[in-house]
C-alpha atoms as a PDB file:
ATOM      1  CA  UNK A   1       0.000   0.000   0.000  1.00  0.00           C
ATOM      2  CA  UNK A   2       3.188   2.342   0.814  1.00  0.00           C
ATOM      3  CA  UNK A   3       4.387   1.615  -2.620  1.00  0.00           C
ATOM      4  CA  UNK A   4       1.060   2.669  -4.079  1.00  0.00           C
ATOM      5  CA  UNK A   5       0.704   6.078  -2.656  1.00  0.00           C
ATOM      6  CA  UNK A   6       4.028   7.198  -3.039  1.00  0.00           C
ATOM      7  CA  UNK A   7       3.479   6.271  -6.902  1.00  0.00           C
ATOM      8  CA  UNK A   8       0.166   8.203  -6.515  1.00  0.00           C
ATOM      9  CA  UNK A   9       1.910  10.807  -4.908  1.00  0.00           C
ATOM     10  CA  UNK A  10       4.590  11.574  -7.619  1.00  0.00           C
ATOM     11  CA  UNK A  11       2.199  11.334  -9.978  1.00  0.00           C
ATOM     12  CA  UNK A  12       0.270  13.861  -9.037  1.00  0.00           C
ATOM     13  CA  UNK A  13       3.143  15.968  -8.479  1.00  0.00           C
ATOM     14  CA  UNK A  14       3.641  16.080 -12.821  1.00  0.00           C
ATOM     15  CA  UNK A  15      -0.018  16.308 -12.949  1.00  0.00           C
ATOM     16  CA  UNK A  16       0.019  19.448 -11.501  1.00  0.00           C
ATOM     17  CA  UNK A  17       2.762  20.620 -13.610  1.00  0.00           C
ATOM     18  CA  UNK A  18       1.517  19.162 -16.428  1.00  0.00           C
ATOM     19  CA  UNK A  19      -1.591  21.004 -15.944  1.00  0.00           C
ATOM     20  CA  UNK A  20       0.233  24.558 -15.353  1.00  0.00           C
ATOM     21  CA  UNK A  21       2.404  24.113 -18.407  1.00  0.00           C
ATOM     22  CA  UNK A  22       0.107  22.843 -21.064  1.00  0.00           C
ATOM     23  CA  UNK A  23      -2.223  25.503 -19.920  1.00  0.00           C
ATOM     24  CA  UNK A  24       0.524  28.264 -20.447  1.00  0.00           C
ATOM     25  CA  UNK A  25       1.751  26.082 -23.405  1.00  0.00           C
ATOM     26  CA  UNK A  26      -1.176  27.140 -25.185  1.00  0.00           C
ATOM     27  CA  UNK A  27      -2.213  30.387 -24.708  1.00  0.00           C
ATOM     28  CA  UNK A  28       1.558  31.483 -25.218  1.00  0.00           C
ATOM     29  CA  UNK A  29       1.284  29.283 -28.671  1.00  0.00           C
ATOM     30  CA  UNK A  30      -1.984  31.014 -29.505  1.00  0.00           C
ATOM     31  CA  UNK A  31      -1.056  34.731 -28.025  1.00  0.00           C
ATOM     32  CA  UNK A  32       2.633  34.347 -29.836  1.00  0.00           C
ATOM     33  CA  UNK A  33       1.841  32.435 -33.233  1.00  0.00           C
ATOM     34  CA  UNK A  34       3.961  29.598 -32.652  1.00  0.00           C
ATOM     35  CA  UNK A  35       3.302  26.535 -34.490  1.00  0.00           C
ATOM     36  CA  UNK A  36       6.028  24.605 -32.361  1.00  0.00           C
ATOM     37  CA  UNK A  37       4.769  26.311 -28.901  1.00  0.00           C
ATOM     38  CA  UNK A  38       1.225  24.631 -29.802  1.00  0.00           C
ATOM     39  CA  UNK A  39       2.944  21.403 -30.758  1.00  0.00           C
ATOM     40  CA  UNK A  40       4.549  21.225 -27.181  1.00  0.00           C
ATOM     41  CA  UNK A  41       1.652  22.322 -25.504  1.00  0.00           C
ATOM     42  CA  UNK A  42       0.223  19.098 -27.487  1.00  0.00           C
ATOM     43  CA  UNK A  43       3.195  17.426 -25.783  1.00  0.00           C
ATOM     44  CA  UNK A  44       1.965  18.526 -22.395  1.00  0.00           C
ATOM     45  CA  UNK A  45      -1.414  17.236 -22.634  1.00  0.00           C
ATOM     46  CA  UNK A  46      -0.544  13.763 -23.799  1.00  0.00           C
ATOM     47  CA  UNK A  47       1.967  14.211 -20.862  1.00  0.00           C
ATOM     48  CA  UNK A  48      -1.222  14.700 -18.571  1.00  0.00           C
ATOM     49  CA  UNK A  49      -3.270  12.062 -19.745  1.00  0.00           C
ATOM     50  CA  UNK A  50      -0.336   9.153 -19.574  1.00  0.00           C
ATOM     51  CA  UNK A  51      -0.675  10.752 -15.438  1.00  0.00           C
ATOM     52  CA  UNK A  52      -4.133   9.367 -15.414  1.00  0.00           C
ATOM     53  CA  UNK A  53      -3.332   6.479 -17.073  1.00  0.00           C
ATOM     54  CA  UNK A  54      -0.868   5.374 -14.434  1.00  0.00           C
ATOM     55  CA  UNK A  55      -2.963   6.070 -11.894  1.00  0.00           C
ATOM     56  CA  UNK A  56      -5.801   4.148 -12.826  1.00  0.00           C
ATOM     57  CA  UNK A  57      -3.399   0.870 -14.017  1.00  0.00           C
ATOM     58  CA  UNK A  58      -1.158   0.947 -10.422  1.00  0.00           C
ATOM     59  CA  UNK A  59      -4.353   0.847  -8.514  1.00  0.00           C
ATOM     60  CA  UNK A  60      -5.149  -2.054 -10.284  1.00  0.00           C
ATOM     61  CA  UNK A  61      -1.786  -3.583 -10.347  1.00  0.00           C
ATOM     62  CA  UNK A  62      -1.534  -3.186  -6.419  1.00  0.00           C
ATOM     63  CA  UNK A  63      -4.471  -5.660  -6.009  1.00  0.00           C
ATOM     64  CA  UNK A  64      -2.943  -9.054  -4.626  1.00  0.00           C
ATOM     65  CA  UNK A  65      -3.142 -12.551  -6.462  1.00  0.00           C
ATOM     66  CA  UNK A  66      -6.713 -13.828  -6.161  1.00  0.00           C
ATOM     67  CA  UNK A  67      -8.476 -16.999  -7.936  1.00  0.00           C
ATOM     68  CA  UNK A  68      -8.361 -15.711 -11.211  1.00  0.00           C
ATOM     69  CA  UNK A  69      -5.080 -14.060 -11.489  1.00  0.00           C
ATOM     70  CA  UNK A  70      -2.513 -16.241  -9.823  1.00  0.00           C
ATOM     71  CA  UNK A  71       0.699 -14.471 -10.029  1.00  0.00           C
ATOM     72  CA  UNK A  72      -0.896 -11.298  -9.087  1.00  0.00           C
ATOM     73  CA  UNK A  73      -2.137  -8.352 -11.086  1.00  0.00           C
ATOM     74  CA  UNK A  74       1.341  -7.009 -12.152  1.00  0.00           C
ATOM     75  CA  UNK A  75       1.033  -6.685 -15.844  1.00  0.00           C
ATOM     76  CA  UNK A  76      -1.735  -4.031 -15.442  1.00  0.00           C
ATOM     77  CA  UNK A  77       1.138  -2.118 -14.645  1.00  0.00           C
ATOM     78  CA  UNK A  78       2.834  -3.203 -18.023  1.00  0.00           C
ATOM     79  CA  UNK A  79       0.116  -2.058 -19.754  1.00  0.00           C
ATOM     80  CA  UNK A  80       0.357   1.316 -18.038  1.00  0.00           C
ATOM     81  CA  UNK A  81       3.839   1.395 -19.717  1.00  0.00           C
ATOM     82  CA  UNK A  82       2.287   0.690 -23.246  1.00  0.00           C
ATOM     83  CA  UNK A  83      -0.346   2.909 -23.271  1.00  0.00           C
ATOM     84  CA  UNK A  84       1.995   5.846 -22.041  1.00  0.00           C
ATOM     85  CA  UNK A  85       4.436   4.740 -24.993  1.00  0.00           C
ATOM     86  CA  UNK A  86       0.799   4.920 -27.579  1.00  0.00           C
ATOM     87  CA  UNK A  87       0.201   8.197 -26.672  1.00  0.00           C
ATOM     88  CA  UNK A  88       3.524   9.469 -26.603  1.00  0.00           C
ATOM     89  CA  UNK A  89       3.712   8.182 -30.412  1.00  0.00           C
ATOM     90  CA  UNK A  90      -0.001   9.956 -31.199  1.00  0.00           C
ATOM     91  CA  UNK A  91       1.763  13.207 -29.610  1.00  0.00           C
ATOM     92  CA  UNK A  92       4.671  12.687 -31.567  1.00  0.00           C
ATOM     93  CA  UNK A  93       3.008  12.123 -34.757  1.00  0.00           C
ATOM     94  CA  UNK A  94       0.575  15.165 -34.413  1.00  0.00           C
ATOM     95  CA  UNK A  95       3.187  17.054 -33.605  1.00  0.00           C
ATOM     96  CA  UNK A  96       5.416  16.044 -36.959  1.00  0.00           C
ATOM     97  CA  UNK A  97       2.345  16.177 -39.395  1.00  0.00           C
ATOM     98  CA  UNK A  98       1.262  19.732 -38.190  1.00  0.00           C
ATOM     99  CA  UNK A  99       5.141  20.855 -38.439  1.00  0.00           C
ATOM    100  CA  UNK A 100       4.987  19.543 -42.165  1.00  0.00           C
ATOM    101  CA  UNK A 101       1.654  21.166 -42.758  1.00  0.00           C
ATOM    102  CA  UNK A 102       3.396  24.382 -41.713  1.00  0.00           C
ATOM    103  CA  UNK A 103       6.745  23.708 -44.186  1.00  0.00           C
ATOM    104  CA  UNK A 104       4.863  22.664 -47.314  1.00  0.00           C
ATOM    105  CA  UNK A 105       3.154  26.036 -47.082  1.00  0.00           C
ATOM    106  CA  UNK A 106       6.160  27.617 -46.786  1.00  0.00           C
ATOM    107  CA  UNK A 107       7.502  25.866 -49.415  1.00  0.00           C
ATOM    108  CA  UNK A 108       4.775  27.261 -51.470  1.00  0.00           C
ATOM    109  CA  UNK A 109       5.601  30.501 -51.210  1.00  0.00           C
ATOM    110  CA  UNK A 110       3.266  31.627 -48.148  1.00  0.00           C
ATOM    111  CA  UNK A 111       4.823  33.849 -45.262  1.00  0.00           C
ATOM    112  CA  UNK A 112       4.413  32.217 -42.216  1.00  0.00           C
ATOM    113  CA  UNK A 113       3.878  34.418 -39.323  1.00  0.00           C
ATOM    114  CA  UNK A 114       6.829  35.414 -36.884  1.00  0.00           C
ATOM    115  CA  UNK A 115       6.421  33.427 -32.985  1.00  0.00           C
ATOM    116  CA  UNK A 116       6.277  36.020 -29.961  1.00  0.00           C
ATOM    117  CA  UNK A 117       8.846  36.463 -27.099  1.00  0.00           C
ATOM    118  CA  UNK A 118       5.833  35.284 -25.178  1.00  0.00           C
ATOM    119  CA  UNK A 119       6.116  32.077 -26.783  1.00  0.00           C
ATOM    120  CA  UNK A 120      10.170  31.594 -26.248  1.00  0.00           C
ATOM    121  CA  UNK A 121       9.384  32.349 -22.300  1.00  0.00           C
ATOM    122  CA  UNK A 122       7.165  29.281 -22.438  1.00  0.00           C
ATOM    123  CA  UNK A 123       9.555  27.262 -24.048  1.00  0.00           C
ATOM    124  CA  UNK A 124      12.639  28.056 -21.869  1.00  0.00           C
ATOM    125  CA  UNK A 125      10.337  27.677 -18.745  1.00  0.00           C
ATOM    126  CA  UNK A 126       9.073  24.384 -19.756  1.00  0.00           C
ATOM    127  CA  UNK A 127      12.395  23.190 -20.213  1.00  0.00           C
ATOM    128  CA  UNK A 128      13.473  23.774 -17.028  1.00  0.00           C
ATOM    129  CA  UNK A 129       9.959  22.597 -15.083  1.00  0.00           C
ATOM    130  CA  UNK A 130      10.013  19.496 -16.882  1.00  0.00           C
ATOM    131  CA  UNK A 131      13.777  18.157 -16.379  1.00  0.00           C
ATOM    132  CA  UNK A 132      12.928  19.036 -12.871  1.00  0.00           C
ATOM    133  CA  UNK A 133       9.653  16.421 -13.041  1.00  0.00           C
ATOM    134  CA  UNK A 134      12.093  14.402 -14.821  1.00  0.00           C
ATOM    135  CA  UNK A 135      14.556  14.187 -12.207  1.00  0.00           C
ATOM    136  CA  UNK A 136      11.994  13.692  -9.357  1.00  0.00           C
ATOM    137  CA  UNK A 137       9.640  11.063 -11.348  1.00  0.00           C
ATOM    138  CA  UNK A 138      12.952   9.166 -12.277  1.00  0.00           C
ATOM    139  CA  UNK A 139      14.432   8.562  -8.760  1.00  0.00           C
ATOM    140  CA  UNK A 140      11.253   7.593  -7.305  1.00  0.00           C
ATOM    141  CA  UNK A 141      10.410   4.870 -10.314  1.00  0.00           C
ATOM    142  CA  UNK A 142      13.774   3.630  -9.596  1.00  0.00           C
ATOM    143  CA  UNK A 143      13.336   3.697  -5.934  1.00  0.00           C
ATOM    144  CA  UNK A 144      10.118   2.123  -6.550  1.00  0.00           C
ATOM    145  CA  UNK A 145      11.003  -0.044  -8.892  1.00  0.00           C
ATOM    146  CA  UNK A 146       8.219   0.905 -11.365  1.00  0.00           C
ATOM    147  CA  UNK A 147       8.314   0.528 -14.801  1.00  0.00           C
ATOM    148  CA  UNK A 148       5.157   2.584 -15.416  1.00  0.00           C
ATOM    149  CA  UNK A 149       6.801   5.729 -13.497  1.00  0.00           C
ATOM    150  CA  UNK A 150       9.984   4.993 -15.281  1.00  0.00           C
ATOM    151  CA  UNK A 151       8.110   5.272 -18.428  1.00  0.00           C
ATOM    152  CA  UNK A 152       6.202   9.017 -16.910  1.00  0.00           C
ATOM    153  CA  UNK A 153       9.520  10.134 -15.691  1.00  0.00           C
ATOM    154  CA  UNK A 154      10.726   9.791 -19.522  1.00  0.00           C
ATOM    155  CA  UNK A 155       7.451  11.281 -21.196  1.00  0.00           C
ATOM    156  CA  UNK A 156       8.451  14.271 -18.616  1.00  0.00           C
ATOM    157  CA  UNK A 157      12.659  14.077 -20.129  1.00  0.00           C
ATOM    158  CA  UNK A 158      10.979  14.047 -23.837  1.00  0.00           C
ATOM    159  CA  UNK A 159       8.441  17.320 -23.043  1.00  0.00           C
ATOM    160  CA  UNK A 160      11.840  18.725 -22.028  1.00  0.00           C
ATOM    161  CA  UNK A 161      13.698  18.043 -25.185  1.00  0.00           C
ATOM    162  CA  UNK A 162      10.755  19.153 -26.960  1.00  0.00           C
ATOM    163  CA  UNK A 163      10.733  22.484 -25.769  1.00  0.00           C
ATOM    164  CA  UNK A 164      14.362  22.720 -26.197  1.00  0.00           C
ATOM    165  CA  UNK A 165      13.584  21.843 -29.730  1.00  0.00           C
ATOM    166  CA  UNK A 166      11.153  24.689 -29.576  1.00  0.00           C
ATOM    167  CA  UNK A 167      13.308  27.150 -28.363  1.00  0.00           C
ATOM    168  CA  UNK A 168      15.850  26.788 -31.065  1.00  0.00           C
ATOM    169  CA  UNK A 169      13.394  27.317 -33.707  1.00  0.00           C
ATOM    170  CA  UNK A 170      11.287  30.505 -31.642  1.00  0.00           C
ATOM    171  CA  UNK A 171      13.963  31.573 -30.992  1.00  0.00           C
ATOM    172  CA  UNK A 172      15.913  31.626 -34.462  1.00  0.00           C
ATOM    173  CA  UNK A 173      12.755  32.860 -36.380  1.00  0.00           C
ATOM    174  CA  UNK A 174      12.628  35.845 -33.585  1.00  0.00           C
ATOM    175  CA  UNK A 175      16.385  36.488 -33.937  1.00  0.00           C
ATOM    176  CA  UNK A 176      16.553  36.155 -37.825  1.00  0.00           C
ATOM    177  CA  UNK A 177      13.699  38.167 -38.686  1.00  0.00           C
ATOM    178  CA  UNK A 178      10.923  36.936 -41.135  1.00  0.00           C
ATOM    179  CA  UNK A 179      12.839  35.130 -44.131  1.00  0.00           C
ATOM    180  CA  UNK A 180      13.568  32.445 -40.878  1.00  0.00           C
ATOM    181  CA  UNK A 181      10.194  31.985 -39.890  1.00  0.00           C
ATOM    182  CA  UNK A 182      10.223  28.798 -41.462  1.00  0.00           C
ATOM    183  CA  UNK A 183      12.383  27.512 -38.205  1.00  0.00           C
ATOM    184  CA  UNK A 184       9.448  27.347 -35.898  1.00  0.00           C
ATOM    185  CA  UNK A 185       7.797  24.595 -38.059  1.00  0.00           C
ATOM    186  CA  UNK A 186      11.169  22.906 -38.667  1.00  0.00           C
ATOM    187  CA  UNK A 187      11.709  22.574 -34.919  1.00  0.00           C
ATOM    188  CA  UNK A 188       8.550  20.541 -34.514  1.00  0.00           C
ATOM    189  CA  UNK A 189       9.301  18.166 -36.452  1.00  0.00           C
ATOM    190  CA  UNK A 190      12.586  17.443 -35.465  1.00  0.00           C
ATOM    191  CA  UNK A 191      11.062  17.532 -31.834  1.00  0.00           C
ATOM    192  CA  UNK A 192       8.638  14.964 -33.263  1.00  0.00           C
ATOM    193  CA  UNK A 193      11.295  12.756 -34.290  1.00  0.00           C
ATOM    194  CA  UNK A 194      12.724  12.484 -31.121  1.00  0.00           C
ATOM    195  CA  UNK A 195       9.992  11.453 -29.226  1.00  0.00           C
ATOM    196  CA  UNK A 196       9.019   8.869 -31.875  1.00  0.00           C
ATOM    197  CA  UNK A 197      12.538   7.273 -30.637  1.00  0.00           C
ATOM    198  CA  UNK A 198      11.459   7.626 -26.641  1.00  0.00           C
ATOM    199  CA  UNK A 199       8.498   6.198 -27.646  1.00  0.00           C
ATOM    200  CA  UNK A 200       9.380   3.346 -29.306  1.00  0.00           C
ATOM    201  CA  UNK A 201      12.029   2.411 -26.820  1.00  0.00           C
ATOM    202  CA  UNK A 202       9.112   2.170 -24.103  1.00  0.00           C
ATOM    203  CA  UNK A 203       6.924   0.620 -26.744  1.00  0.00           C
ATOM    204  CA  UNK A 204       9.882  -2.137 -27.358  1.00  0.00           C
ATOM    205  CA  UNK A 205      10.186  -2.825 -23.322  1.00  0.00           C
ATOM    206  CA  UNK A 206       6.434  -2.852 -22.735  1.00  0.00           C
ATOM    207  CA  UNK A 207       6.069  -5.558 -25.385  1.00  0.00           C
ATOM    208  CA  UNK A 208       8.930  -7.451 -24.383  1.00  0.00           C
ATOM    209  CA  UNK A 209       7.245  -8.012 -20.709  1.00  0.00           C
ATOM    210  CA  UNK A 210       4.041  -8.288 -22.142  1.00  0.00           C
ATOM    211  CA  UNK A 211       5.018 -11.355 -24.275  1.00  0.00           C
ATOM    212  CA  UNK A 212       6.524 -13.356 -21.412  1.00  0.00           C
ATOM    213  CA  UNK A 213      10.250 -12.062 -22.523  1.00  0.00           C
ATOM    214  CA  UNK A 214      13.378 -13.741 -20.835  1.00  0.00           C
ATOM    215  CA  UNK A 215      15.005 -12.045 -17.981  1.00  0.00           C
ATOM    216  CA  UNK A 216      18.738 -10.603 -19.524  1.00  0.00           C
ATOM    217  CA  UNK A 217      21.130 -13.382 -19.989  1.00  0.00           C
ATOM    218  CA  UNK A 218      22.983 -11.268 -17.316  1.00  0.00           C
ATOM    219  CA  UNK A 219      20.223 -12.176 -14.710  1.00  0.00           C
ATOM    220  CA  UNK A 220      19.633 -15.625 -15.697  1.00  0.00           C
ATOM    221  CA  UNK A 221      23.403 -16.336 -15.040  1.00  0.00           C
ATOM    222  CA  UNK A 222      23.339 -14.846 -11.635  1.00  0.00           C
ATOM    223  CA  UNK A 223      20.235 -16.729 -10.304  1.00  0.00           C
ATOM    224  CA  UNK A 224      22.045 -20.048 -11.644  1.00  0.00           C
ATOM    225  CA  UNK A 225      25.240 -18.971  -9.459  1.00  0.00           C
ATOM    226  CA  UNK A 226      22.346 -18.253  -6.578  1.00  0.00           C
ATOM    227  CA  UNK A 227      21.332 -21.642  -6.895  1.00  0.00           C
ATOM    228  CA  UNK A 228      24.626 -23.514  -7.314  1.00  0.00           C
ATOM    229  CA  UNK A 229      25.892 -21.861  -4.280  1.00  0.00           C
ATOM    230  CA  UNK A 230      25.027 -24.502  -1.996  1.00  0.00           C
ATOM    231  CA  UNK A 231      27.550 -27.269  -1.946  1.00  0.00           C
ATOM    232  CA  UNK A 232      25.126 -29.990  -2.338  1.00  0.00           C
ATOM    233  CA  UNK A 233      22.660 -28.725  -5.529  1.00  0.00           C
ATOM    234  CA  UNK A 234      24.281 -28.663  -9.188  1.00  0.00           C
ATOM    235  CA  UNK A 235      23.247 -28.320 -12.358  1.00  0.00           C
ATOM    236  CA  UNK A 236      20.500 -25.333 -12.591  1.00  0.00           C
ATOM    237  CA  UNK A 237      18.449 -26.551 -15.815  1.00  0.00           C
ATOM    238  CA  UNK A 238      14.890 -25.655 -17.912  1.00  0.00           C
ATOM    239  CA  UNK A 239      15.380 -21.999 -16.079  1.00  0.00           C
ATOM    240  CA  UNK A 240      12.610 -19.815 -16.913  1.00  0.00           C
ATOM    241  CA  UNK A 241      11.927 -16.585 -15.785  1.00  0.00           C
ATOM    242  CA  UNK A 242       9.838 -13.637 -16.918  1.00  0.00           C
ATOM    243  CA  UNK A 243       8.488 -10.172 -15.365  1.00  0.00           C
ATOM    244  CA  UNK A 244       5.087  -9.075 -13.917  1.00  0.00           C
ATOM    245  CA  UNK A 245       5.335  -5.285 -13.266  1.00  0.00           C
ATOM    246  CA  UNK A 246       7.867  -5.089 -10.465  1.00  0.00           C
ATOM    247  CA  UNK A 247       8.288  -8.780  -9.652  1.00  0.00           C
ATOM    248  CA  UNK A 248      10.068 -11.346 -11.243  1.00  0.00           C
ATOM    249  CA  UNK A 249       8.749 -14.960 -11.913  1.00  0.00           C
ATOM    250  CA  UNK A 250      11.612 -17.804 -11.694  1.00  0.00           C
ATOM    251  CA  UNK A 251      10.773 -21.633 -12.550  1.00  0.00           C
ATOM    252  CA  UNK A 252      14.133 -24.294 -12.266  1.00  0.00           C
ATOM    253  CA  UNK A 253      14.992 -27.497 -12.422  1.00  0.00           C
ATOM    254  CA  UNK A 254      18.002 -28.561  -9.650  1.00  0.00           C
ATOM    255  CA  UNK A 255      19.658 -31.713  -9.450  1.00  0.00           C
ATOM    256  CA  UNK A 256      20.404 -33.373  -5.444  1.00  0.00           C
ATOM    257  CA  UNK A 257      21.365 -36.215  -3.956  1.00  0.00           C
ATOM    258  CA  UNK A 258      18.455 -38.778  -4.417  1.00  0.00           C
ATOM    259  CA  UNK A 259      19.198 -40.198  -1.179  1.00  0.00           C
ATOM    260  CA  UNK A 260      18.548 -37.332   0.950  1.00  0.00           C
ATOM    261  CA  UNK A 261      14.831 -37.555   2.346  1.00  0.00           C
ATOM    262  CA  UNK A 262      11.933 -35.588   1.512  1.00  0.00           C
ATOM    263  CA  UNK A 263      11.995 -33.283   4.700  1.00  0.00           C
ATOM    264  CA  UNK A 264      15.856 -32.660   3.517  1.00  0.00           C
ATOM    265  CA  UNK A 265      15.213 -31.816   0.044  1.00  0.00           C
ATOM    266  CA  UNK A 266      12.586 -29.473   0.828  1.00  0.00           C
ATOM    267  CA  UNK A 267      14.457 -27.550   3.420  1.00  0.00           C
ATOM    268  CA  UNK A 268      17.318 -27.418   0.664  1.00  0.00           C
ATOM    269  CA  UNK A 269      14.523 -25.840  -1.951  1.00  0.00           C
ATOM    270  CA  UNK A 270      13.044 -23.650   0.625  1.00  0.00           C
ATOM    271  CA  UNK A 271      17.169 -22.033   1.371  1.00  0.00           C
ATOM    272  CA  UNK A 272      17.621 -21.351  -2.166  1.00  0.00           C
ATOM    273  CA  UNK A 273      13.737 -19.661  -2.984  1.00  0.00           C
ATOM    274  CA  UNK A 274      15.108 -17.685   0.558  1.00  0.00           C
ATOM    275  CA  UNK A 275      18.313 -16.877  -0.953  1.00  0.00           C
ATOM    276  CA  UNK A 276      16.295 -15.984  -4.292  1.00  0.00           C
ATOM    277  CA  UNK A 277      13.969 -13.944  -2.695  1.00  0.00           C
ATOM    278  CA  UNK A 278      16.742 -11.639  -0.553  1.00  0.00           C
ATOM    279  CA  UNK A 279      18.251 -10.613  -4.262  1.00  0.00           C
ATOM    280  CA  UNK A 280      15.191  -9.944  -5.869  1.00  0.00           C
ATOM    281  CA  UNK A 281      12.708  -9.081  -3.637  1.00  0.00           C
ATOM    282  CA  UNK A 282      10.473 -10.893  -1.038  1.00  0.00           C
ATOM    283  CA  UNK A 283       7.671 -11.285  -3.617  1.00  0.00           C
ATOM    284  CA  UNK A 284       9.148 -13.178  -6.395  1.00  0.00           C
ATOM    285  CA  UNK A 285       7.717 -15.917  -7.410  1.00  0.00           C
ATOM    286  CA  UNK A 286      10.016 -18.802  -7.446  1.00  0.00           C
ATOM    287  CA  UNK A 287       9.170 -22.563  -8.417  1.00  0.00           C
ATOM    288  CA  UNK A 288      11.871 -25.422  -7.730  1.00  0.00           C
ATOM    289  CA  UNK A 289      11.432 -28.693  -9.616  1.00  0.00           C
ATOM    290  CA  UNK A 290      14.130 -31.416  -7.519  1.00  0.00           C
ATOM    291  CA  UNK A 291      15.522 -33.927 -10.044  1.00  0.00           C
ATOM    292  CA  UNK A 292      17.856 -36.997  -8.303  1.00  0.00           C
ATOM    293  CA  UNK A 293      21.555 -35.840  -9.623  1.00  0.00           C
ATOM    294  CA  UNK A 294      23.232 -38.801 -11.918  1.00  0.00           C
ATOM    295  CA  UNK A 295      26.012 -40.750 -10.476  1.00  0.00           C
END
């Protein structure tokens, strides 16, 4: 329950920024005719709805394992993670096709109107504000060991590149006068671009857990030295292990001496899912299948 508020609680906290900046966002876009300002305060509000999102997925995922969902409700968590990376591609691609609109008209020989110093304040604002939610949402996913506020704390990193890909352009079409106006548009697409990356990266991750992916090779290898650590298991074999949100699911088969009782291999087992569970948390789920080692 801990875990839950204090994900509640830091979400919230980028809610409320979200909230102040997309609301700025847009009447500076509006007030300063600023194609990319409007595209970021696009940005902003996909940024808010992704907070909702979370919200409503880590209550869910919080609930324990019941009848129907045996190893808990984890993935709903997951799924949080997805549909952050979906929007963040929608946001993306809004923000690229209305940057093109923008070009091809200037391409055409119409004179696009000049962005306002209001609009440059917004975007060097927003920069700062949102590396700050960055910062903050990205030690507490860590801390937390959530992938869905991982995946916030980064839709809060890419509003900040986004502005700073905002500023650049505002702030060349102010500087170079009107035969430069054509930077404003140019900046949101290359802002565009680089979130299609972020998202895509979350996308890829997301998928992976969602499709019963393979811990790294890196992890497998240290849960096999876990096991073979006591003198009288060996050979760690059919490993399989997989994710659900911030737990880990391991299934083995161990090799013992087939003369040791019952009572003695299953204090053995019950060590090792011990030892297991003191790496990688206290609710991993660990299954031990105890094969009679080969003379």
């Amino acid at each position: 329950m801990n875990r839950e508020r204090d994900i509640y609680k830091v979400t919230l906290v980028g809610s409320a920024g979200n909230v102040a900046l997309l609301t700025f966002k847009f009447v500076a876009g509006i007030l300063g005719h600023s194609a990319a300002m409007i595209a970021d305060a696009v940005h902003s509000l996909s940024d808010f709805i992704t907070d909702i999102i979370v919200v409503l997925f880590v209550r869910v995922s919080a609930k324990p394992q019941d009848e129907s969902h045996d190893y808990g409700h984890g993935k709903y968590e997951t799924m949080a993670s997805f549909f952050v990376g979906l929007a963040l591609v929608a946001a993306a691609t809004g923000i690229i096709v209305s940057g093109a609109v923008k070009f091809a008209s200037w391409l055409r020989g119409e004179q696009l109107t000049a962005p306002g110093r209001l609009a440059l304040w917004a975007a060097l604002i927003s920069i700062v504000v949102k590396e700050l939610l960055y910062q903050y949402t990205a030690r507490a996913g860590k801390r937390l060991d959530s992938q869905a506020v991982v995946a916030n704390a980064w839709h809060h990193r890419s509003d900040a590149l986004s502005s700073i890909g905002a500023a650049i352009g505002i702030g060349g079409a102010i500087l170079l006068g009107d035969r430069w106006t054509v930077l404003d548009p140019l900046a949101s697409i290359v802002v565009g671009g680089m979130l299609v990356k972020v998202a895509v990266d979350l996308l890829k991750g997301s998928m992976n857990e969602l499709t019963e992916c393979s811990l790294p090779a890196e992890t497998e290898k240290e849960i096999e030295e876990i096991i073979c650590s006591f003198h009288d298991v060996c050979e760690p074999h059919n490993l399989r292990t997989r994710k659900i949100g911030n737990r880990i699911a391991i299934e083995a088969h161990i090799c013992m001496d087939g003369t040791l009782s019952l009572n003695e291999a299953h204090d053995r087992a019950t060590d090792i899912e011990h030892r297991l569970k003191d790496r990688f948390g206290p609710q991993t789920h660990v299954t031990l299948h105890m094969e009679p080692k080969k003379e």
